[in-house]
Protein backbone atom coordinates (compact mmCIF):
# COMPACT_ATOMS: atom_id res chain seq x y z
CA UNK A 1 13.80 -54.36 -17.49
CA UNK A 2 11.07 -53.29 -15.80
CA UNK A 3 7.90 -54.95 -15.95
CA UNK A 4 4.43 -54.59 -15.73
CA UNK A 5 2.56 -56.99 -13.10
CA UNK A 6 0.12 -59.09 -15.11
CA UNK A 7 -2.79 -61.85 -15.03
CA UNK A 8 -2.69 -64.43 -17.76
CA UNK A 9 -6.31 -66.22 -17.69
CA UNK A 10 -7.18 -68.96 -19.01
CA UNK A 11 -10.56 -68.00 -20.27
CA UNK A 12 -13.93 -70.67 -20.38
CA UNK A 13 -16.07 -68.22 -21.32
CA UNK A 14 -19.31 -67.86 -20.41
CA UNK A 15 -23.00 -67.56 -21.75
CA UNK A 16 -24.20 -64.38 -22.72
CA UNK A 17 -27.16 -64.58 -20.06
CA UNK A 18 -30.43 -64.56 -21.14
CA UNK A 19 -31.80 -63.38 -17.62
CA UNK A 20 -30.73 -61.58 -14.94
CA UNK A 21 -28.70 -63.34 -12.11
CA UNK A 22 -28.88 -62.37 -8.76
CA UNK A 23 -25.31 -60.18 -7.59
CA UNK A 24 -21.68 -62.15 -7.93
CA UNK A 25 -23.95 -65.51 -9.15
CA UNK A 26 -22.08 -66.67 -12.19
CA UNK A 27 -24.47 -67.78 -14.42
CA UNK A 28 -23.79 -70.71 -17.22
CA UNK A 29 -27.43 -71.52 -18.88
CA UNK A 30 -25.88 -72.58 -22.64
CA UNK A 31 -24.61 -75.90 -22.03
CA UNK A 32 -23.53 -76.94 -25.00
CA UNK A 33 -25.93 -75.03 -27.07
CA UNK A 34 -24.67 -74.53 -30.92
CA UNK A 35 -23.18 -71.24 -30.80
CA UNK A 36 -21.05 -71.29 -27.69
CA UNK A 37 -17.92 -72.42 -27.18
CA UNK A 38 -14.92 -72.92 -24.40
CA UNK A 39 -13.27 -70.00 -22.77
CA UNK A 40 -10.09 -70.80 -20.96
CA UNK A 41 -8.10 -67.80 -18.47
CA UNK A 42 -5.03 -68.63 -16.65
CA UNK A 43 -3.73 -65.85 -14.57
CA UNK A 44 -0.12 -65.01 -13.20
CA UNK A 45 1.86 -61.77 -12.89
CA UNK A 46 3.84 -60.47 -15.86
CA UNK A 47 6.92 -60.60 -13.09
CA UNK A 48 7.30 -64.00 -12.78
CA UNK A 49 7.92 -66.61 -15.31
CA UNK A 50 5.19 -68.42 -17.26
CA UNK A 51 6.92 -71.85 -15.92
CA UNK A 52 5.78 -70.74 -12.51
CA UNK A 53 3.50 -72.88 -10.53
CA UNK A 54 2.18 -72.02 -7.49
CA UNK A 55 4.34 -73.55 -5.32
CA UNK A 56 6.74 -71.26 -6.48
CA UNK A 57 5.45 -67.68 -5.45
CA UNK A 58 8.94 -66.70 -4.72
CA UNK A 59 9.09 -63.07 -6.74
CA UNK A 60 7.36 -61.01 -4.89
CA UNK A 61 8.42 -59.13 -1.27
CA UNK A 62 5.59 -60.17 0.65
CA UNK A 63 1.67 -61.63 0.31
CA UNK A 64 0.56 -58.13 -0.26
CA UNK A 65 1.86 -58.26 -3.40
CA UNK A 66 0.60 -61.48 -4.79
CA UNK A 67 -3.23 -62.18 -5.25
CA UNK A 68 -5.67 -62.95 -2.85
CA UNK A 69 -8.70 -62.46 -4.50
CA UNK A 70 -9.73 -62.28 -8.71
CA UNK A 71 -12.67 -61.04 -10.03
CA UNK A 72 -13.46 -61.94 -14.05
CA UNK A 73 -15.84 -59.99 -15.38
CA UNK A 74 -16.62 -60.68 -19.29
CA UNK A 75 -18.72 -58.31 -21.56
CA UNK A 76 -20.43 -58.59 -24.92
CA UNK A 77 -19.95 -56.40 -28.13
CA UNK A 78 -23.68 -54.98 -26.79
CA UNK A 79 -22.21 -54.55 -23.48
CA UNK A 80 -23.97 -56.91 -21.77
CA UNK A 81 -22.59 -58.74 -18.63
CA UNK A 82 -21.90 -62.27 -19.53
CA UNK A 83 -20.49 -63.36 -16.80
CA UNK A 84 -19.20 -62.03 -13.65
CA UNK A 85 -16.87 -64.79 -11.62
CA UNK A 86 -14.96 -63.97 -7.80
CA UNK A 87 -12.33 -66.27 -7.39
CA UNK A 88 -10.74 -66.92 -3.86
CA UNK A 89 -7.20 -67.33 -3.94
CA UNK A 90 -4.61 -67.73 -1.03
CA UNK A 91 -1.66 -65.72 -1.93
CA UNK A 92 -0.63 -66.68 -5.00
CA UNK A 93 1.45 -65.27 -8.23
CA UNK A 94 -0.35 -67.19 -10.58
CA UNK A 95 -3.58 -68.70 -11.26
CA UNK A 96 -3.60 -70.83 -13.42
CA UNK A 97 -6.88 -71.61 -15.01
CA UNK A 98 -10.39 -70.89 -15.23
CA UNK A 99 -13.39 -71.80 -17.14
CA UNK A 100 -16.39 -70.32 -19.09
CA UNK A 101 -18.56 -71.04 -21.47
CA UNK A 102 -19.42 -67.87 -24.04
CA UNK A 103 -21.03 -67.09 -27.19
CA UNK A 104 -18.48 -67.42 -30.23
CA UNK A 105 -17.51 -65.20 -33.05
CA UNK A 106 -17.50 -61.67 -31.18
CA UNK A 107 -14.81 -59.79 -29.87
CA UNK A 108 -15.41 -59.69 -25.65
CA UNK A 109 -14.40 -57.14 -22.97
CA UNK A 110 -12.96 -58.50 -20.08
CA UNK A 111 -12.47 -57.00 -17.30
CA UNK A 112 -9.92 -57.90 -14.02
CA UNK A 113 -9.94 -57.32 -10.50
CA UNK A 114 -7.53 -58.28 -8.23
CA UNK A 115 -7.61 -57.28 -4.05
CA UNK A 116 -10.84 -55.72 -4.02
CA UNK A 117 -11.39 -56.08 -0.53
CA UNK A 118 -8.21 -53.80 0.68
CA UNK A 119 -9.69 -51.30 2.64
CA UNK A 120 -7.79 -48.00 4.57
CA UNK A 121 -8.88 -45.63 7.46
CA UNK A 122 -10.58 -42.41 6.28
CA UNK A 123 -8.65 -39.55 8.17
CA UNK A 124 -12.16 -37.71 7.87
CA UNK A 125 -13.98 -40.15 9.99
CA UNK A 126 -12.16 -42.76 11.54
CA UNK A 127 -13.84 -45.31 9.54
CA UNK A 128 -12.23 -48.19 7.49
CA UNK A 129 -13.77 -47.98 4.17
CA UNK A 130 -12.70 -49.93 0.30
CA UNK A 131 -10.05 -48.47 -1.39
CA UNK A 132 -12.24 -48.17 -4.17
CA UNK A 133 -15.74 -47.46 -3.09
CA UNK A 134 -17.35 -49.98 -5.11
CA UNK A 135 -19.33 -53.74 -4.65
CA UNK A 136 -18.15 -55.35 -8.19
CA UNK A 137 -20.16 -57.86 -6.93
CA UNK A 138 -23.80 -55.79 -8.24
CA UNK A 139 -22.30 -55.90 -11.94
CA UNK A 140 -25.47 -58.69 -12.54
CA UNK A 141 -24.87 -61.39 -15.35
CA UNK A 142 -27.39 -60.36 -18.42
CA UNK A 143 -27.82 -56.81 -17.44
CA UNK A 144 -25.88 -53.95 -19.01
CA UNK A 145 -22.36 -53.30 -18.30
CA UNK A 146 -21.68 -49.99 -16.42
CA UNK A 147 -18.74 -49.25 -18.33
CA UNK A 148 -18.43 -45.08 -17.77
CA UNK A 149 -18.55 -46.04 -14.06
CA UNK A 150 -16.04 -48.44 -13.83
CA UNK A 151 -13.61 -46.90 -16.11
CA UNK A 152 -14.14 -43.72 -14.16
CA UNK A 153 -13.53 -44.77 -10.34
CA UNK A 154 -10.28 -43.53 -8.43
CA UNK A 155 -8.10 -44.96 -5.60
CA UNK A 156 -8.34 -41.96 -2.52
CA UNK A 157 -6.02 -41.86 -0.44
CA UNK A 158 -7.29 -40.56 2.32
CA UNK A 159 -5.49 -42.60 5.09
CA UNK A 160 -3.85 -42.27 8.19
CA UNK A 161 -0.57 -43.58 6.84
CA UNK A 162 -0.81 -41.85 3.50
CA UNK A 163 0.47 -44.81 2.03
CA UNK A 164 -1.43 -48.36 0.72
CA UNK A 165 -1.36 -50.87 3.20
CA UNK A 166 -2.80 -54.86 2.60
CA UNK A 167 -3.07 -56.52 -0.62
CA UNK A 168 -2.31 -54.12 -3.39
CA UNK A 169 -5.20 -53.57 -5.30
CA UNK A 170 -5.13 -54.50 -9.60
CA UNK A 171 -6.88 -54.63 -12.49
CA UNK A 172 -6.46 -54.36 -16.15
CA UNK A 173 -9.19 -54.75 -19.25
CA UNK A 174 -8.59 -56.28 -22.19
CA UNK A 175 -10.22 -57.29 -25.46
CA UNK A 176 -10.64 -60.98 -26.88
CA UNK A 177 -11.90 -62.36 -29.87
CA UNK A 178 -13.77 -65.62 -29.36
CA UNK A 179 -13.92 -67.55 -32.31
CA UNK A 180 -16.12 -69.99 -33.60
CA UNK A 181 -13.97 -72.69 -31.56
CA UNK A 182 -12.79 -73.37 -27.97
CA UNK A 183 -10.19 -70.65 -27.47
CA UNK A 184 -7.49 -69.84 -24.64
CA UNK A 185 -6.22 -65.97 -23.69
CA UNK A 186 -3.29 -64.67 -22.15
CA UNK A 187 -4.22 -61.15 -20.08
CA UNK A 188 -2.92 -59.23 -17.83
CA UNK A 189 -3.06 -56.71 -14.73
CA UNK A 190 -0.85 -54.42 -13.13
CA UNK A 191 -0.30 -53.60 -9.57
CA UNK A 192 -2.32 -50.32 -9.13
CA UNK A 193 1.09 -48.93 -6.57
CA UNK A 194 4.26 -47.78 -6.93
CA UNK A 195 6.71 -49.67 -4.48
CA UNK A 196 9.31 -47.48 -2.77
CA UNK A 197 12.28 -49.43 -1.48
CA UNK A 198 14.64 -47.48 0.92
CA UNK A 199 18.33 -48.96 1.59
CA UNK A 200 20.50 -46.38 3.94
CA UNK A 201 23.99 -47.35 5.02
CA UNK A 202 25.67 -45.28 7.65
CA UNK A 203 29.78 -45.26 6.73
CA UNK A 204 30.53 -42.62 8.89
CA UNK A 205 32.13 -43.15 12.79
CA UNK A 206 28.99 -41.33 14.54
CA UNK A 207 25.38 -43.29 15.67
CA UNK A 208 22.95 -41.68 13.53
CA UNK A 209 19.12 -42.69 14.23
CA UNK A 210 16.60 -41.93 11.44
CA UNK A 211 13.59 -40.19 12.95
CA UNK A 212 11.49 -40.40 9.68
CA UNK A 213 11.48 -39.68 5.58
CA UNK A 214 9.60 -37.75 3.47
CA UNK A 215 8.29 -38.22 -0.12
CA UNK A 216 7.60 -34.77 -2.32
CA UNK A 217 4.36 -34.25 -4.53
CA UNK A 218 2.49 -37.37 -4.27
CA UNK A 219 -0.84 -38.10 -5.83
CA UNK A 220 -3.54 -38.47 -3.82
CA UNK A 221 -5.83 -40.33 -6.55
CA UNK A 222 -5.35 -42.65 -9.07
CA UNK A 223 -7.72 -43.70 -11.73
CA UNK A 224 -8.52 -47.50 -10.99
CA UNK A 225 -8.26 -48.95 -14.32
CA UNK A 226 -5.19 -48.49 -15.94
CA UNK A 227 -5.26 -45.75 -19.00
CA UNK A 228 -2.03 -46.98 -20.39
CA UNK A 229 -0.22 -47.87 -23.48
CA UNK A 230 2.03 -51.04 -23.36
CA UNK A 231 4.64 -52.37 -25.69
CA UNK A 232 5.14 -56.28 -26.53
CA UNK A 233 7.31 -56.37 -23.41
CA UNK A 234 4.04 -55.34 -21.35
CA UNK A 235 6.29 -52.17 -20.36
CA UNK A 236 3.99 -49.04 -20.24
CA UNK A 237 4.69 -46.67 -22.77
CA UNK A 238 2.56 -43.41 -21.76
CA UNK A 239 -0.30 -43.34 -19.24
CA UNK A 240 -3.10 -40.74 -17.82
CA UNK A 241 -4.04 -40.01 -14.42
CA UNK A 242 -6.93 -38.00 -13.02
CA UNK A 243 -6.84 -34.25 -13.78
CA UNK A 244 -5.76 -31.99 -10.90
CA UNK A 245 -5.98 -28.19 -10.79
CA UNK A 246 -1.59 -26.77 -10.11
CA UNK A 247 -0.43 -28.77 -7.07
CA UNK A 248 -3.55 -29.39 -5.60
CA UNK A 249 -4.01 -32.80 -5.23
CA UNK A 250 -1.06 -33.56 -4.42
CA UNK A 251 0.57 -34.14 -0.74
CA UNK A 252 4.10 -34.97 0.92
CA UNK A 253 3.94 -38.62 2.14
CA UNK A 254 5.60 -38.32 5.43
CA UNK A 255 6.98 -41.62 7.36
CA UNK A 256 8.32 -41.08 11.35
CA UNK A 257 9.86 -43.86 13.07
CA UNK A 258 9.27 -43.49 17.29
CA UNK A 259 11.66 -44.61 18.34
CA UNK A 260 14.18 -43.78 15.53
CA UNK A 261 16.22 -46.57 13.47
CA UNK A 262 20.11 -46.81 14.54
CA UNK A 263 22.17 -46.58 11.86
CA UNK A 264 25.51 -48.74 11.91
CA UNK A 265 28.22 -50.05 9.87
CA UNK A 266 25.17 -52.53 7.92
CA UNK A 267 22.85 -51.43 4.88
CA UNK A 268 19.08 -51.26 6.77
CA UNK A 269 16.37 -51.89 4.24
CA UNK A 270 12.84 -50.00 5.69
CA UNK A 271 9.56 -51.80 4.80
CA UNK A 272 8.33 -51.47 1.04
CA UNK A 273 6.30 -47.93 1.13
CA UNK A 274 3.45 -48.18 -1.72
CA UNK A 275 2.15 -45.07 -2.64
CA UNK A 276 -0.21 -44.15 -5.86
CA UNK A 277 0.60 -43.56 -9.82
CA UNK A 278 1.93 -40.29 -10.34
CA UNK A 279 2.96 -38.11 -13.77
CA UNK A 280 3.88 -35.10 -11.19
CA UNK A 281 5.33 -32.04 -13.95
CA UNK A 282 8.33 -31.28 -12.05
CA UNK A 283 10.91 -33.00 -9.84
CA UNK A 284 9.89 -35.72 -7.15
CA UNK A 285 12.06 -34.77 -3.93
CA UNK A 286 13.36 -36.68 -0.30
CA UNK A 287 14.37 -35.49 2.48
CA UNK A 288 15.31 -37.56 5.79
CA UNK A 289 15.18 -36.99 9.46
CA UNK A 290 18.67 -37.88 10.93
CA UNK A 291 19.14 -37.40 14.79
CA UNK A 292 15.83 -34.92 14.54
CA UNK A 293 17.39 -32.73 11.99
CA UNK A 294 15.81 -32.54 8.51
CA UNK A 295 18.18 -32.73 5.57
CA UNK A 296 16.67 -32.43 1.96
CA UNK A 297 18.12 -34.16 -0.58
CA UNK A 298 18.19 -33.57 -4.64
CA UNK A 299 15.43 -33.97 -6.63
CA UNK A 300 14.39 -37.29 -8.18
CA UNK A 301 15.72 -35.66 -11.87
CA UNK A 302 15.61 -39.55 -13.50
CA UNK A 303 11.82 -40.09 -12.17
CA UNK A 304 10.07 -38.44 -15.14
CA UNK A 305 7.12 -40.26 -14.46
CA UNK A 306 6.02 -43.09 -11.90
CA UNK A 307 3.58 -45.59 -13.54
CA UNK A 308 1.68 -47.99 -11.57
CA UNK A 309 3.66 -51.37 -10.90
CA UNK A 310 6.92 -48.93 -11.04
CA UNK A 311 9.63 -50.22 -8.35
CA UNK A 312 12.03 -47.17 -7.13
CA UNK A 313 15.09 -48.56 -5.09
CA UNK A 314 16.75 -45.57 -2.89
CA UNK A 315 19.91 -45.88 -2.05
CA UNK A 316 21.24 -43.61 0.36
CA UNK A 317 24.75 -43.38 2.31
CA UNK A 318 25.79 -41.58 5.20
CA UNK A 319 29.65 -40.43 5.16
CA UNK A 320 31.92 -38.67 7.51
CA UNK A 321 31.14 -35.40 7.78
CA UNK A 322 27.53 -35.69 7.55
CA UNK A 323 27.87 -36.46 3.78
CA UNK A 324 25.44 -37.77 1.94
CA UNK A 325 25.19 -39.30 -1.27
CA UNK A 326 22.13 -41.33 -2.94
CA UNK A 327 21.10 -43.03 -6.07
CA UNK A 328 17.72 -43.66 -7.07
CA UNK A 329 17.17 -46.06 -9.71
CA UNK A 330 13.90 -48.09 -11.36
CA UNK A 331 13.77 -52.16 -10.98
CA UNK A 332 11.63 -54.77 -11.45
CA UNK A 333 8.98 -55.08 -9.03
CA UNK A 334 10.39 -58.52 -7.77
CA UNK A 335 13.88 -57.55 -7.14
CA UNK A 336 15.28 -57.99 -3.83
CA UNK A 337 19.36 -58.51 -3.68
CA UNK A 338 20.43 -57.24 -0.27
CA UNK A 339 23.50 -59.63 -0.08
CA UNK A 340 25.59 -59.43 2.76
CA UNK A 341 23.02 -56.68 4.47
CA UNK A 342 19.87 -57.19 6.11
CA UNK A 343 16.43 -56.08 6.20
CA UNK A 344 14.26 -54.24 8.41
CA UNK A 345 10.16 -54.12 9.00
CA UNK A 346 10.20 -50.51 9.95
């Protein structure tokens, strides 16, 4: 079953601020004031088991996909920032609690931010820049929440590679109702990429290399909070991305290998590609470079849409006669069963 990368926090919540804090100080001026009470977040992606401690970040491919930073931002009914928290993390699939202390009785807004930091290199320009173009850290405890503005910044990508490179950025937002007692919430966030895994096995008696790949129809933006529905399973039922006018907007991710990959009896396994959430209209398609001659291959027909957090396994074999047959089909994000083959960081 697929599912949905996800934070579960343990919230303290904190004081609705009765003064402005300077940028990314987390303010917590209530003490135990009458009216406030215990917030407790603990965070840890839907893909791995609620058991999980953090010496067992096991499900995931690599540190890019785990969390290396979290950013808690809470707001009040009257949008107001009550607190705004960065938490420095070292690779890890869960976290597993936080504290705050907030104002009871009212439903909050809280807000998550995972991998803010990831940055790519403009093609434009040359110069290394945020994925999203944004300092969370100016959202000021006390002040109003710019809610529009958040909810309305994209993920460009305007890099060299096309493709996301570096810790993946998330978020998520979610409502809570505090009560008039010391409460605990489970939330979550999704992995704002989908993960393309390529497996090629060559079962025919010629050496093949593979000079490169190529991914059809692309988006090249991504709004980055998530406008999705979920079930109960934390699946994603339907989801929106940014308007774009026909096919514009859209590109043909493009991967060449110098020199090219030989292709042998063994199943290679390239490097995860992560590329942006995509509701594309028609048919995603591949084609591959073999021994510098491009051969398209059929349309992704079963890849309706590709949600964020979505993992698409490619299969791909080579027969005699220059055959080729493929499967595509939709995992978890964690899955990773190569068996008797082996992997390659191409």
């Amino acid at each position: 079953m697929k599912r949905v990368a996800s934070v579960f926090i343990l919230c303290l919540a904190l004081l609705p601020a009765f003064f402005a804090c300077s940028p990314a100080v987390d303010c917590n001026v209530a003490g135990d004031a009458p009216g406030f009470v215990n917030l407790d977040i603990s965070v840890a992606l839907s893909d791995v088991s609620d058991a999980l401690t953090k010496a067992d970040d096991k499900d995931a491919a690599n540190d890019n996909e785990k969390m290396q930073s979290l950013r808690i931002v809470i707001v009040r009914p009257d949008l107001t920032v009550e607190a705004n928290r960065r938490i420095n993390l070292k690779a890890v699939l869960n976290h597993e609690e936080e504290y705050f202390k907030v104002a009871a009785n009212e439903r909050k807004m809280i807000y998550l931010f995972v991998n803010e930091d990831t940055e790519i290199v403009s093609e434009s320009d040359n110069i290394r820049r945020r994925v999203v173009d944004y300092e969370l850290g100016n959202i000021i405890v006390g002040r109003p929440f710019p809610k529009e503005e958040i909810e309305n910044l994209t993920i460009n990508m305007d890099s060299r590679t096309g493709q996301l490179s570096g810790p993946l950025p998330m978020s998520g937002m979610h409502y809570v109702d505090v009560p008039g007692k010391d409460h605990s919430c489970s939330l979550f966030v999704a992995r704002a990429a989908v993960k393309f895994t390529f497996r090629i096995t060559n079962r025919s008696s010629e050496n093949i290399g593979l000079n490169g790949l190529a991914i059809s129809k692309m988006a090249s933006k991504e709004w980055y909070m998530p406008r999705a529905e979920y079930d109960a399973d934390r699946e994603v039922i339907d989801y929106e991305v940014p308007p774009f006018d026909g096919d514009n907007g859209y590109y043909i991710f493009r991967n060449d290998f110098s020199p090219s990959i030989p292709l042998s009896g063994s199943t290679v396994e390239l490097k995860p590609i992560y590329l942006l959430e995509g509701k594309y209209n028609k048919d995603y398609s591949l084609s591959i470079m073999l021994n510098g001659s491009e051969r398209r291959m059929a349309d992704f027909d079963n890849l309706p849409m590709l949600a964020r957090n979505t993992h698409v396994v490619v299969n791909i074999t080579i027969k005699e006669g220059a055959k080729i047959t493929w499967e595509v089909d939709v995992v978890p994000y964690d899955e990773i069963d190569l068996g008797p083959v082996f992997g390659l960081d191409s």
